[in-house]
N, C-alpha and C. Protein backbone atom coordinates (compact mmCIF):
# COMPACT_ATOMS: atom_id res chain seq x y z
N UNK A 1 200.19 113.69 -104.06
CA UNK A 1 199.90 114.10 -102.70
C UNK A 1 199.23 112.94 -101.98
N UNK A 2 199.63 112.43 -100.62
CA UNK A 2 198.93 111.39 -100.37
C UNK A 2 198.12 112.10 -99.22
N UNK A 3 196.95 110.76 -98.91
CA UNK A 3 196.41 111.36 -97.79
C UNK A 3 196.70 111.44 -96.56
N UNK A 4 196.84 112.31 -95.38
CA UNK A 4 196.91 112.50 -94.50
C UNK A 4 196.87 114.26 -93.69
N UNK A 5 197.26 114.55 -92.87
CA UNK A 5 196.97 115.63 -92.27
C UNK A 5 197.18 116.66 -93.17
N UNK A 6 196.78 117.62 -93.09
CA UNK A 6 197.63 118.79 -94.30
C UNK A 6 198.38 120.04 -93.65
N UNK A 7 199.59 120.08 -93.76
CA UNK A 7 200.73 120.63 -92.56
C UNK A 7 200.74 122.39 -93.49
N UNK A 8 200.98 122.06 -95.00
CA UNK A 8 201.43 122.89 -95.90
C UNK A 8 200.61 123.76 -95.82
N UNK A 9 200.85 125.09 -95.39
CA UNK A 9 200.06 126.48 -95.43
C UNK A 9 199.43 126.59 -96.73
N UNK A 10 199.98 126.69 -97.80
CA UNK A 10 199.89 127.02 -99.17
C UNK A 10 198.78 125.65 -99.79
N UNK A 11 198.96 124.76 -98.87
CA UNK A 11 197.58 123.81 -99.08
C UNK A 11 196.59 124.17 -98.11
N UNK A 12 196.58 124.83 -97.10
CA UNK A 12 195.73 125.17 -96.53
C UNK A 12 195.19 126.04 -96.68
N UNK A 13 195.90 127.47 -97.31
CA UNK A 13 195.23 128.38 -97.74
C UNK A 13 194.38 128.13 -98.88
N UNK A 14 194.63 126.58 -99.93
CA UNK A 14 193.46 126.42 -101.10
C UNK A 14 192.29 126.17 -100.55
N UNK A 15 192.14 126.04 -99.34
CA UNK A 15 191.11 125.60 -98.34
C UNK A 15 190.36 126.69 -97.74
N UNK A 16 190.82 127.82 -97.81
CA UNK A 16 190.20 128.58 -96.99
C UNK A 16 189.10 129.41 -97.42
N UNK A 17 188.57 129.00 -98.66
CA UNK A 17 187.00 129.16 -99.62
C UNK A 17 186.29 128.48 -99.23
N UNK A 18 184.78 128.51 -98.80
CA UNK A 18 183.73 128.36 -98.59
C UNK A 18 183.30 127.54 -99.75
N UNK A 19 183.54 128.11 -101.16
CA UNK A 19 183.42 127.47 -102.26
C UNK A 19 183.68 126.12 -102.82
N UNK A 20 185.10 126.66 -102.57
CA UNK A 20 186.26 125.37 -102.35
C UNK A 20 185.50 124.12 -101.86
N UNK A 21 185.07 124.25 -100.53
CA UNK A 21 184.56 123.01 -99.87
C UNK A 21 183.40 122.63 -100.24
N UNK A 22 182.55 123.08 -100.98
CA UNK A 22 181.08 122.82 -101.59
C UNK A 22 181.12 122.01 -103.03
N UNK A 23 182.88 122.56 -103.53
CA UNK A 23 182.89 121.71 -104.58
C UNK A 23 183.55 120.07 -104.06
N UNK A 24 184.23 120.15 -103.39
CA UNK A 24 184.79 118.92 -102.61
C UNK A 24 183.84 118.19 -102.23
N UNK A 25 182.76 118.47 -101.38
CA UNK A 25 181.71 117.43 -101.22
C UNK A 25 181.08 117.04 -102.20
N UNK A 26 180.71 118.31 -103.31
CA UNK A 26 179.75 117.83 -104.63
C UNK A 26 180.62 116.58 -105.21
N UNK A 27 182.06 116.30 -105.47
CA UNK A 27 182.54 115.63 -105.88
C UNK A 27 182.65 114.48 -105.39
N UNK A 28 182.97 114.51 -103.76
CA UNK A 28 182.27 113.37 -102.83
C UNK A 28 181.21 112.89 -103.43
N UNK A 29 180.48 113.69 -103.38
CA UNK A 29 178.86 112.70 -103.12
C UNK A 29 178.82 112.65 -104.68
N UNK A 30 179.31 112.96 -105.51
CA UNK A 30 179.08 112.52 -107.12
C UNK A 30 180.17 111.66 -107.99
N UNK A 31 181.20 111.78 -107.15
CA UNK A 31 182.20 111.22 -107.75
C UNK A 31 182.93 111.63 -108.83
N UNK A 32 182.31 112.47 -109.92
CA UNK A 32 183.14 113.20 -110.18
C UNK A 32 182.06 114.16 -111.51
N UNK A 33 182.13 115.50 -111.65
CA UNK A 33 181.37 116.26 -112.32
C UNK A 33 182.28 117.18 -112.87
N UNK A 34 181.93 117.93 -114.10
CA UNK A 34 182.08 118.83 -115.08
C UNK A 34 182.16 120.13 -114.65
N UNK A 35 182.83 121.14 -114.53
CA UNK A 35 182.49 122.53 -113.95
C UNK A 35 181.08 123.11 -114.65
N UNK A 36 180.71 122.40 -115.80
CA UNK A 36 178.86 123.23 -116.11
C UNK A 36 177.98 122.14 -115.07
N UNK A 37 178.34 120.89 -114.72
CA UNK A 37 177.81 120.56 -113.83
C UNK A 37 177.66 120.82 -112.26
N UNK A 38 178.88 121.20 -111.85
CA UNK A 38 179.42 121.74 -110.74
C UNK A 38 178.70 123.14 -110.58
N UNK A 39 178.36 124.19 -111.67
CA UNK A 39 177.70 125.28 -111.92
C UNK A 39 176.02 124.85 -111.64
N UNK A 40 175.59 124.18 -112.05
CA UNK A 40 174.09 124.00 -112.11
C UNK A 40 173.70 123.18 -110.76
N UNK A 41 174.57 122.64 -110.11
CA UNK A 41 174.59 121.87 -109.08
C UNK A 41 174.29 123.15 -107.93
N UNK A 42 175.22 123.94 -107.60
CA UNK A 42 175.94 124.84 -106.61
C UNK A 42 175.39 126.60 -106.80
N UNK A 43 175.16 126.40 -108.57
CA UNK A 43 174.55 127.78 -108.94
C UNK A 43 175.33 128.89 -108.79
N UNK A 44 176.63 128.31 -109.20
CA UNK A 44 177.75 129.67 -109.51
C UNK A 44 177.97 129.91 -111.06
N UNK A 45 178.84 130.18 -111.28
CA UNK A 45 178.92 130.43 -112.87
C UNK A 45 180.37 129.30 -112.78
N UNK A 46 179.65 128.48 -114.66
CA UNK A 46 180.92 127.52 -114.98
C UNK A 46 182.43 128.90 -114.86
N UNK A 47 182.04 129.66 -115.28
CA UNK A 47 184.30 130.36 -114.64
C UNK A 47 184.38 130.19 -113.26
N UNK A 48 183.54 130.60 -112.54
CA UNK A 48 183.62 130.48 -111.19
C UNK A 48 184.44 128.71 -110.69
N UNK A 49 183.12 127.85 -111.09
CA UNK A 49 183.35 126.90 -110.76
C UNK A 49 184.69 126.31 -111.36
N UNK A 50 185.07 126.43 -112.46
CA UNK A 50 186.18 126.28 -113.09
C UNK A 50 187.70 126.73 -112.33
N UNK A 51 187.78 127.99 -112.18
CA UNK A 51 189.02 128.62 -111.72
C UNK A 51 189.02 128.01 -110.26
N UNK A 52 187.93 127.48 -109.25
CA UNK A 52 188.10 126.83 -108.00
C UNK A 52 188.59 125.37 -108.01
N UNK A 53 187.82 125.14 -109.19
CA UNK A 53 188.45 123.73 -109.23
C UNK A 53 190.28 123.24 -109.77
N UNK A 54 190.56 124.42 -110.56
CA UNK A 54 191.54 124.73 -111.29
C UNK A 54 192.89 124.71 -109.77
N UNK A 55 192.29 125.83 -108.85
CA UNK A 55 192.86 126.55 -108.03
C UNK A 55 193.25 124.70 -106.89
N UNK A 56 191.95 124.59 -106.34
CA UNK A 56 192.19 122.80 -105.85
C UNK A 56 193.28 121.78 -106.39
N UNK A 57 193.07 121.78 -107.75
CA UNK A 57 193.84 121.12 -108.80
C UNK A 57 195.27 121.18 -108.65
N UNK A 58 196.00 122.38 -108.62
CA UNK A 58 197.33 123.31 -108.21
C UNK A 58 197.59 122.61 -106.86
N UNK A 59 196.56 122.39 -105.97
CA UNK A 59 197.11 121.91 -104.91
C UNK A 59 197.11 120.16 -104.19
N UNK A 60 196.54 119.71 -105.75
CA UNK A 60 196.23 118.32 -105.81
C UNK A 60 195.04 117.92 -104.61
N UNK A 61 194.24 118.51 -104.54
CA UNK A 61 192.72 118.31 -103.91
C UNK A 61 192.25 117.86 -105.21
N UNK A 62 192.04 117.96 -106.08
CA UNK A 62 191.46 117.37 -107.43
C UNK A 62 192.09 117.00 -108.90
N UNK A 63 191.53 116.76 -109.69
CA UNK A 63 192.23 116.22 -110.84
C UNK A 63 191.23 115.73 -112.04
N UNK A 64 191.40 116.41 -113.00
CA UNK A 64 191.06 116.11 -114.61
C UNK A 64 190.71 114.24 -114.51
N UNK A 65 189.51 114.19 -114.98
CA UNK A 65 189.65 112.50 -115.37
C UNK A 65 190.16 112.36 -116.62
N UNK A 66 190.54 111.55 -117.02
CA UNK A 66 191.37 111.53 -118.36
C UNK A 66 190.21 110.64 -119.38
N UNK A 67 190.09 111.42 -120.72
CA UNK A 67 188.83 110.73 -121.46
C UNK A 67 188.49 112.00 -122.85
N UNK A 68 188.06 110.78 -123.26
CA UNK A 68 187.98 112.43 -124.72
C UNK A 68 186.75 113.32 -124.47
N UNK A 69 186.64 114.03 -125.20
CA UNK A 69 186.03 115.47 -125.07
C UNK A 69 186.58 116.50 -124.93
N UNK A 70 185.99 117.47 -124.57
CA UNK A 70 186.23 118.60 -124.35
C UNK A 70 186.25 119.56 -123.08
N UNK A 71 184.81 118.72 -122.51
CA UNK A 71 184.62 119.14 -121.37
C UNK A 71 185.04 117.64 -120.38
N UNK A 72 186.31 118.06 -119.49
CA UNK A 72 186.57 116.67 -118.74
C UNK A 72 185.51 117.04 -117.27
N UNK A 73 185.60 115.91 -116.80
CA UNK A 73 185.01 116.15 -115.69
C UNK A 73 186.22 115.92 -114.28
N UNK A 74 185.86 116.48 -113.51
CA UNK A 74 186.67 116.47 -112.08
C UNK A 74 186.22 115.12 -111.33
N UNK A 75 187.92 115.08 -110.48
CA UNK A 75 187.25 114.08 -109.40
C UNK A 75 188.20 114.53 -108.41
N UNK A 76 188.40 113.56 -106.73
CA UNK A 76 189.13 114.16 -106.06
C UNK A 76 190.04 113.25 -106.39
N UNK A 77 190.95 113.93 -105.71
CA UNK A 77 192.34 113.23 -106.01
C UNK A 77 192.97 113.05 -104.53
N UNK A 78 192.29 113.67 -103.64
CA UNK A 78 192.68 113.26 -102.22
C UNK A 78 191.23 113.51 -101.54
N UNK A 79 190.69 112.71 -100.73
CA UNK A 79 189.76 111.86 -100.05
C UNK A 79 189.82 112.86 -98.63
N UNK A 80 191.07 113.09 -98.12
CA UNK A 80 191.25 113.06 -96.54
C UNK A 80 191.68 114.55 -96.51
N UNK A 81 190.78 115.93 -95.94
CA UNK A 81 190.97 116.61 -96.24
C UNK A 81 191.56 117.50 -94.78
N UNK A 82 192.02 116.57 -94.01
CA UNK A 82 191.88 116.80 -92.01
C UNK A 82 193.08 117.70 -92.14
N UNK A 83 192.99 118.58 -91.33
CA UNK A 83 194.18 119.70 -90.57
C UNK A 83 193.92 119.96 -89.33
N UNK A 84 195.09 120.29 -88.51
CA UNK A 84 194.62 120.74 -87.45
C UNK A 84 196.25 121.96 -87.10
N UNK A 85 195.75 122.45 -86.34
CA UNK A 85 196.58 123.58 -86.32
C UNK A 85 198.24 123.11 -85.01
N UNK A 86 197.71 122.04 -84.61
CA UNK A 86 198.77 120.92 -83.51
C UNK A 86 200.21 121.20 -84.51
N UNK A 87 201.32 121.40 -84.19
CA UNK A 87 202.29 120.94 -84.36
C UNK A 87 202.86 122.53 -85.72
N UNK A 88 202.29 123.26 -86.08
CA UNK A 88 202.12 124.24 -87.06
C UNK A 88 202.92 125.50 -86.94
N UNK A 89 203.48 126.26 -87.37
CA UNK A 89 204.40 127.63 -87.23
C UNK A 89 203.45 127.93 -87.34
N UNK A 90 203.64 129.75 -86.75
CA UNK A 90 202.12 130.50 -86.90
C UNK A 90 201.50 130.59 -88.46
N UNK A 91 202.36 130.50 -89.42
CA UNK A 91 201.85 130.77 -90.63
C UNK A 91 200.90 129.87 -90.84
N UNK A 92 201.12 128.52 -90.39
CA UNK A 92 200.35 127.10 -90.97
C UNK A 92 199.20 127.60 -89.74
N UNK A 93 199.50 127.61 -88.93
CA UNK A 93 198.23 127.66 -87.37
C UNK A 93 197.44 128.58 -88.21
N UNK A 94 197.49 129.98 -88.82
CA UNK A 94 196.35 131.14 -89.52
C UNK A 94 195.97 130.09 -90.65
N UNK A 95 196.68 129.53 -91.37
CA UNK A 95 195.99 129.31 -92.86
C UNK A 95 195.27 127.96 -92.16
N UNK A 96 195.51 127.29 -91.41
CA UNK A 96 194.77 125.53 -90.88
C UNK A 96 193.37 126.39 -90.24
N UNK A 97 193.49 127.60 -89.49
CA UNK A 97 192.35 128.29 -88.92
C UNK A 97 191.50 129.16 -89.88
N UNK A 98 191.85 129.75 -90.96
CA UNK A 98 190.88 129.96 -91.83
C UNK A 98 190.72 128.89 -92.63
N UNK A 99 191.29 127.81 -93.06
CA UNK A 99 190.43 126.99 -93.85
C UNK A 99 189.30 125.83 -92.81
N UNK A 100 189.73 125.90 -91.90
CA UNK A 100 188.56 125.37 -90.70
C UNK A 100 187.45 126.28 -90.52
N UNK A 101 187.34 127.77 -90.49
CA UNK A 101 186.26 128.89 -90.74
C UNK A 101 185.47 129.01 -91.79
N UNK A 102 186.20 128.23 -92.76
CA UNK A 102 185.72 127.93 -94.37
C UNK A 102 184.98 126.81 -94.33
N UNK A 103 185.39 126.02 -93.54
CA UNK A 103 184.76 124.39 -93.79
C UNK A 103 183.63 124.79 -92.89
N UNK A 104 183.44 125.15 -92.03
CA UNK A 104 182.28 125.30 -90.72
C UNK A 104 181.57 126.40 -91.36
N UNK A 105 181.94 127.26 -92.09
CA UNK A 105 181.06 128.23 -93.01
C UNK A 105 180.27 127.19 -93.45
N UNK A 106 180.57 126.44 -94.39
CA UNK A 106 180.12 125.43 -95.36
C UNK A 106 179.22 124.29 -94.71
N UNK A 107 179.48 123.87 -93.57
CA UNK A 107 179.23 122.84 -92.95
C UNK A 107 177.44 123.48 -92.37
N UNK A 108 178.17 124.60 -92.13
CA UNK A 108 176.47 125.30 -90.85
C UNK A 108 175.39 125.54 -92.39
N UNK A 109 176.02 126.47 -93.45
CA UNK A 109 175.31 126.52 -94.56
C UNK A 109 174.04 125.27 -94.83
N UNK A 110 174.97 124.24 -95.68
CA UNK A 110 174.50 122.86 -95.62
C UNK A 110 173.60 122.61 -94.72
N UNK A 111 174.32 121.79 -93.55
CA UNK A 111 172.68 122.07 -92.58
C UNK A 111 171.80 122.56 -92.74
N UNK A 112 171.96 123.98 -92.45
CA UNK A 112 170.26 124.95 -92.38
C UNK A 112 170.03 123.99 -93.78
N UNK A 113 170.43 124.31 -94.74
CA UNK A 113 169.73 124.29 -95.90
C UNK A 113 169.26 122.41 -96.08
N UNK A 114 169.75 121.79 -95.41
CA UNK A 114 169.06 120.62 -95.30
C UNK A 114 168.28 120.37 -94.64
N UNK A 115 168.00 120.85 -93.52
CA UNK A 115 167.24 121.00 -92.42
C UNK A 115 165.62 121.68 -92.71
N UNK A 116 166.21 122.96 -93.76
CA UNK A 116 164.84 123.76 -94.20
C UNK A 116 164.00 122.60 -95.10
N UNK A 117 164.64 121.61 -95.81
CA UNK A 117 163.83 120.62 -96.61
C UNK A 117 163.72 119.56 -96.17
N UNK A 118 164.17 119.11 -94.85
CA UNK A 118 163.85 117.68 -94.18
C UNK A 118 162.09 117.60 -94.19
N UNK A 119 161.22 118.45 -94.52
CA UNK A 119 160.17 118.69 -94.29
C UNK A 119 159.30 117.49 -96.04
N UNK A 120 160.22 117.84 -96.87
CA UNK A 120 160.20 116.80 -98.20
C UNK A 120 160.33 115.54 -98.03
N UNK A 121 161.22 115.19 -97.03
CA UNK A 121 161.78 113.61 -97.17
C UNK A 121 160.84 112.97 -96.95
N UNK A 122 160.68 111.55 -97.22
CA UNK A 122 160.00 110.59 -97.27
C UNK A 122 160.40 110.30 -95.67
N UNK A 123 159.29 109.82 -94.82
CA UNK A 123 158.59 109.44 -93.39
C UNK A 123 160.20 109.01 -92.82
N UNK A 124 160.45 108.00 -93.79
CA UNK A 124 161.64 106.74 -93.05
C UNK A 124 162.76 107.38 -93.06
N UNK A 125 163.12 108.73 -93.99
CA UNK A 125 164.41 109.54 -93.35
C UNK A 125 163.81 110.42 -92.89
N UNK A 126 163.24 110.98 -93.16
CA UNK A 126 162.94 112.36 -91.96
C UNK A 126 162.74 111.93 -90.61
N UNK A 127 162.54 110.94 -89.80
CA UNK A 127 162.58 110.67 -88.66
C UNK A 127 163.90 110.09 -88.24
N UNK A 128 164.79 110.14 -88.98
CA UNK A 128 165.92 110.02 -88.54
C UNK A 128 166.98 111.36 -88.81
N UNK A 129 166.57 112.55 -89.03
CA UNK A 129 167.50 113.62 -89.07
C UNK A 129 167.09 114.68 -88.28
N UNK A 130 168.31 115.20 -88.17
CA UNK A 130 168.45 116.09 -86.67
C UNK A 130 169.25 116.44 -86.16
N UNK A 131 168.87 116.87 -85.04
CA UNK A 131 170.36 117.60 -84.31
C UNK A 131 170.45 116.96 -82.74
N UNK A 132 171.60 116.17 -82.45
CA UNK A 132 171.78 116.22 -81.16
C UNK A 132 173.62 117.39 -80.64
N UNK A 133 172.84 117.71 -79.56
CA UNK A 133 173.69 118.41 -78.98
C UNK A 133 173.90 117.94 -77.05
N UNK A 134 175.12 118.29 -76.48
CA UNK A 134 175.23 117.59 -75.39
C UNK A 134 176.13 118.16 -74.90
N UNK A 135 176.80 118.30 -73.19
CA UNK A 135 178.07 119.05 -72.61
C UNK A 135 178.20 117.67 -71.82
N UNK A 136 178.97 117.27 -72.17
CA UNK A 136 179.94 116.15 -71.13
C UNK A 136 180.69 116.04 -70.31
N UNK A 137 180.97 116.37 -69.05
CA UNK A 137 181.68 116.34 -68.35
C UNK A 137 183.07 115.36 -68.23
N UNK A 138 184.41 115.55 -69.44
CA UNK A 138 185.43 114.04 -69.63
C UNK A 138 186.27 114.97 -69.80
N UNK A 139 187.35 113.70 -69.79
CA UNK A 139 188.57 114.49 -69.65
C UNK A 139 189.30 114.16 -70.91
N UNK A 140 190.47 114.17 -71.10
CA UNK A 140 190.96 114.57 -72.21
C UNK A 140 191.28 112.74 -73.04
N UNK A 141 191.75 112.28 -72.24
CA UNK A 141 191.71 110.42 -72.75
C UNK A 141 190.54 110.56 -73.23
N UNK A 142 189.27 110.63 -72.41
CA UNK A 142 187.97 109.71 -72.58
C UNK A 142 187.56 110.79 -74.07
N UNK A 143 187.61 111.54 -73.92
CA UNK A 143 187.34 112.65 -75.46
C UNK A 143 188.00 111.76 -76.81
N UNK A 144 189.66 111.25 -76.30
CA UNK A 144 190.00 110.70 -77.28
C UNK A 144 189.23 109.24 -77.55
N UNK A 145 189.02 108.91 -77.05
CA UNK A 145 188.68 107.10 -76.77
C UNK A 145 186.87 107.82 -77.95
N UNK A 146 186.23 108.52 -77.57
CA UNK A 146 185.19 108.98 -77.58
C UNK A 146 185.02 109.35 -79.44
N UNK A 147 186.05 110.00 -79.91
CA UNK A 147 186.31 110.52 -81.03
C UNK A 147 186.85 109.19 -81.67
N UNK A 148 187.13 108.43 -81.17
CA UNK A 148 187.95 107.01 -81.89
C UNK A 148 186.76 106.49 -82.34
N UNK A 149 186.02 106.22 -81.31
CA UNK A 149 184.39 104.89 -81.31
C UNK A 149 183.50 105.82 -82.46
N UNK A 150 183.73 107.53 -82.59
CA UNK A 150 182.99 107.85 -83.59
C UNK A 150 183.17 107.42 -85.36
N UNK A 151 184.94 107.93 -85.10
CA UNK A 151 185.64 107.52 -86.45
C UNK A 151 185.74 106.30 -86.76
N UNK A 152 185.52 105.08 -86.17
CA UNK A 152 185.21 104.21 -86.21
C UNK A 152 183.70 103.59 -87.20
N UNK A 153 182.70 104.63 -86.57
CA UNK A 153 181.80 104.39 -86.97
C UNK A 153 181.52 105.16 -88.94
N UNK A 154 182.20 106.16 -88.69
CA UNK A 154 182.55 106.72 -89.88
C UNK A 154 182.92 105.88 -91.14
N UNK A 155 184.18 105.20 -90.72
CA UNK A 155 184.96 104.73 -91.59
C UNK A 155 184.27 103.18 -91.92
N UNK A 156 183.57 102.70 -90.97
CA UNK A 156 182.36 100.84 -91.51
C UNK A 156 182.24 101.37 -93.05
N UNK A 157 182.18 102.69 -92.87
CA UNK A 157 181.00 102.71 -94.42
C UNK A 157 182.04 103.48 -95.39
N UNK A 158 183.59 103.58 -95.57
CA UNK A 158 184.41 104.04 -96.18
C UNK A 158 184.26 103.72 -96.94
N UNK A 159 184.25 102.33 -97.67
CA UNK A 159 184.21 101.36 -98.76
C UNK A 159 183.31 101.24 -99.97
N UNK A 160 182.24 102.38 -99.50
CA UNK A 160 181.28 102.81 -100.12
C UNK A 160 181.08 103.67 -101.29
N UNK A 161 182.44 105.00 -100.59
CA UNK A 161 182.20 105.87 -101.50
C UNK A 161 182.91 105.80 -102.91
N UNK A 162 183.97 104.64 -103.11
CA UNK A 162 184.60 104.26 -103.86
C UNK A 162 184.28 103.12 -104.84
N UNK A 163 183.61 102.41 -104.25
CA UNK A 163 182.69 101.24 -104.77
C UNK A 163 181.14 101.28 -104.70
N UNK A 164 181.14 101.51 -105.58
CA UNK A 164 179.18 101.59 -105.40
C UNK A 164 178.68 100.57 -105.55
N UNK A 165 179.20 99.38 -106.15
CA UNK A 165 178.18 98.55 -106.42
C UNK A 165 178.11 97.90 -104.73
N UNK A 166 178.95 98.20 -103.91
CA UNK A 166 178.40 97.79 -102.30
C UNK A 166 177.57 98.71 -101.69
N UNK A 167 177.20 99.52 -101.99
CA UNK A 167 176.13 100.34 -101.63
C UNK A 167 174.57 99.93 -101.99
N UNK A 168 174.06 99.64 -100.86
CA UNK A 168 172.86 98.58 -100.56
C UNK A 168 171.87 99.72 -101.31
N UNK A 169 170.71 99.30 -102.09
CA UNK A 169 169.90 99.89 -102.90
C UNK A 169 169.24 100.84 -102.11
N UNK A 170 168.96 102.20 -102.15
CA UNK A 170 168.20 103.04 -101.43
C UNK A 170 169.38 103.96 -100.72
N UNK A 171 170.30 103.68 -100.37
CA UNK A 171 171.88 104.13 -100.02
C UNK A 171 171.70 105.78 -100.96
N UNK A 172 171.68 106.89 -99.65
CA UNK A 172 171.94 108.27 -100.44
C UNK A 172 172.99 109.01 -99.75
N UNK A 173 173.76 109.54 -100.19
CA UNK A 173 174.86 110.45 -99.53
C UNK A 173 174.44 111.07 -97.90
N UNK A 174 174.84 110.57 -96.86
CA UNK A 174 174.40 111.76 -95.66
C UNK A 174 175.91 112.35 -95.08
N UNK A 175 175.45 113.14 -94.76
CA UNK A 175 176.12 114.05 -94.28
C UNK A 175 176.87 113.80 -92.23
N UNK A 176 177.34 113.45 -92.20
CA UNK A 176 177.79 112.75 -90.73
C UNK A 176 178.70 114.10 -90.19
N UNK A 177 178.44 114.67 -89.35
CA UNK A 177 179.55 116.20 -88.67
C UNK A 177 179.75 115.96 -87.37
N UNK A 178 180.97 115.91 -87.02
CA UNK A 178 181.72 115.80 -86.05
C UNK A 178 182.12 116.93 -85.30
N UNK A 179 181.58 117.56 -84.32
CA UNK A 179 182.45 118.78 -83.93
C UNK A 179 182.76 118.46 -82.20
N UNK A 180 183.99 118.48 -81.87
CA UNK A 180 184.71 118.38 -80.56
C UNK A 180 184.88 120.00 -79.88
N UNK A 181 184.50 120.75 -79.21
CA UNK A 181 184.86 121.79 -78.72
C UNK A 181 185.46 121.28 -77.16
N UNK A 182 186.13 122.09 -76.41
CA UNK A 182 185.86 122.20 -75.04
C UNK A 182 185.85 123.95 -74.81
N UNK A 183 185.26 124.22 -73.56
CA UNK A 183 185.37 125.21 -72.86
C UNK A 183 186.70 125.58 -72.34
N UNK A 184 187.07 127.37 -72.10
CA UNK A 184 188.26 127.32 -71.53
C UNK A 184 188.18 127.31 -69.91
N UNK A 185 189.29 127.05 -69.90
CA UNK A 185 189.89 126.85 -68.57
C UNK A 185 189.61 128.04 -68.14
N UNK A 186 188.93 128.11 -66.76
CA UNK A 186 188.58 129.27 -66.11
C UNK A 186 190.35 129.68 -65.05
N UNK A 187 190.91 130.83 -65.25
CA UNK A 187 192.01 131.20 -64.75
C UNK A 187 191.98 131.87 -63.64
């Protein structure tokens, strides 16, 4: 499966767990863990965590590292997890829209729950986390141009999550969220 948009309903519906996406980042930000790790991490039960990862697996979101033992550990197997419901039969438009309800489940979760312990961090990150929010008055170019200069900024630090030894000492996983809404058109 390579990376790019995900069109396939039946890949989108592996998406549409809350779960699902908690193990995808754990694997992000760890690179790759054990379902008893994935369990003690997340605090589900190793079957739990197992049959989700299993279920991902089926749809090539993840993959067995290859190595002896018994217990292998997971990693992802695709990086780029973007859908959008543009271009979709209704079947793909429902399954791209519940697995986006899934990810923003996951996404608002996270937050609070990082947010409730920003109160722990050491001086030099806690003054840098937070929330900005804003209504812009643009039109549909400048939104794009706008979303470019972000992903832009996203991707400087791509190189990172794959290579660690370029990851400057003190370097911890953050969390970067992007959300584009507009208002509707008043009729």
């Amino acid at each position: 499966m390579a990376d790019g948009p995900i069109t396939d309903p039946k890949e989108l519906r592996a998406l549409s767990h809350p779960f699902r996406w908690k193990l995808i980042q754990l694997l992000t930000e760890e690179g790759q863990a054990t379902a008893t790790r994935c369990s003690e991490r997340l605090g589900e039960s190793v079957a739990s965590c197992s049959y989700h990862l299993n279920m991902l697996a089926k749809y090539g979101f993840v993959e067995e590292v290859p190595g002896p033992g018994r217990q292998k550990p997971w990693r992802l197997a695709r990086r780029d997890q973007s859908f959008s419901r543009e271009g979709l039969d209704a079947e793909g438009a429902l399954a791209a829209e519940a697995a986006a309800m899934a990810l923003l489940d996951k996404e608002f979760d996270e937050i609070k729950n990082r947010m409730r312990g920003s109160g722990r961090e050491a001086e030099n990150w806690r003054r840098l986390l937070g929330l900005n929010s804003t209504v812009a008055f643009i039109t549909a170019e400048e939104l794009a141009a706008v979303r470019a200069e972000i992903q832009a900024i996203f991707q400087r630090f791509e190189s990172r999550y794959e290579k660690s030894e370029t990851r400057p000492e003190g370097a911890r996983p953050v969390r970067l969220f992007l959300s584009t809404t507009v208002a509707p058109e008043d009729k």
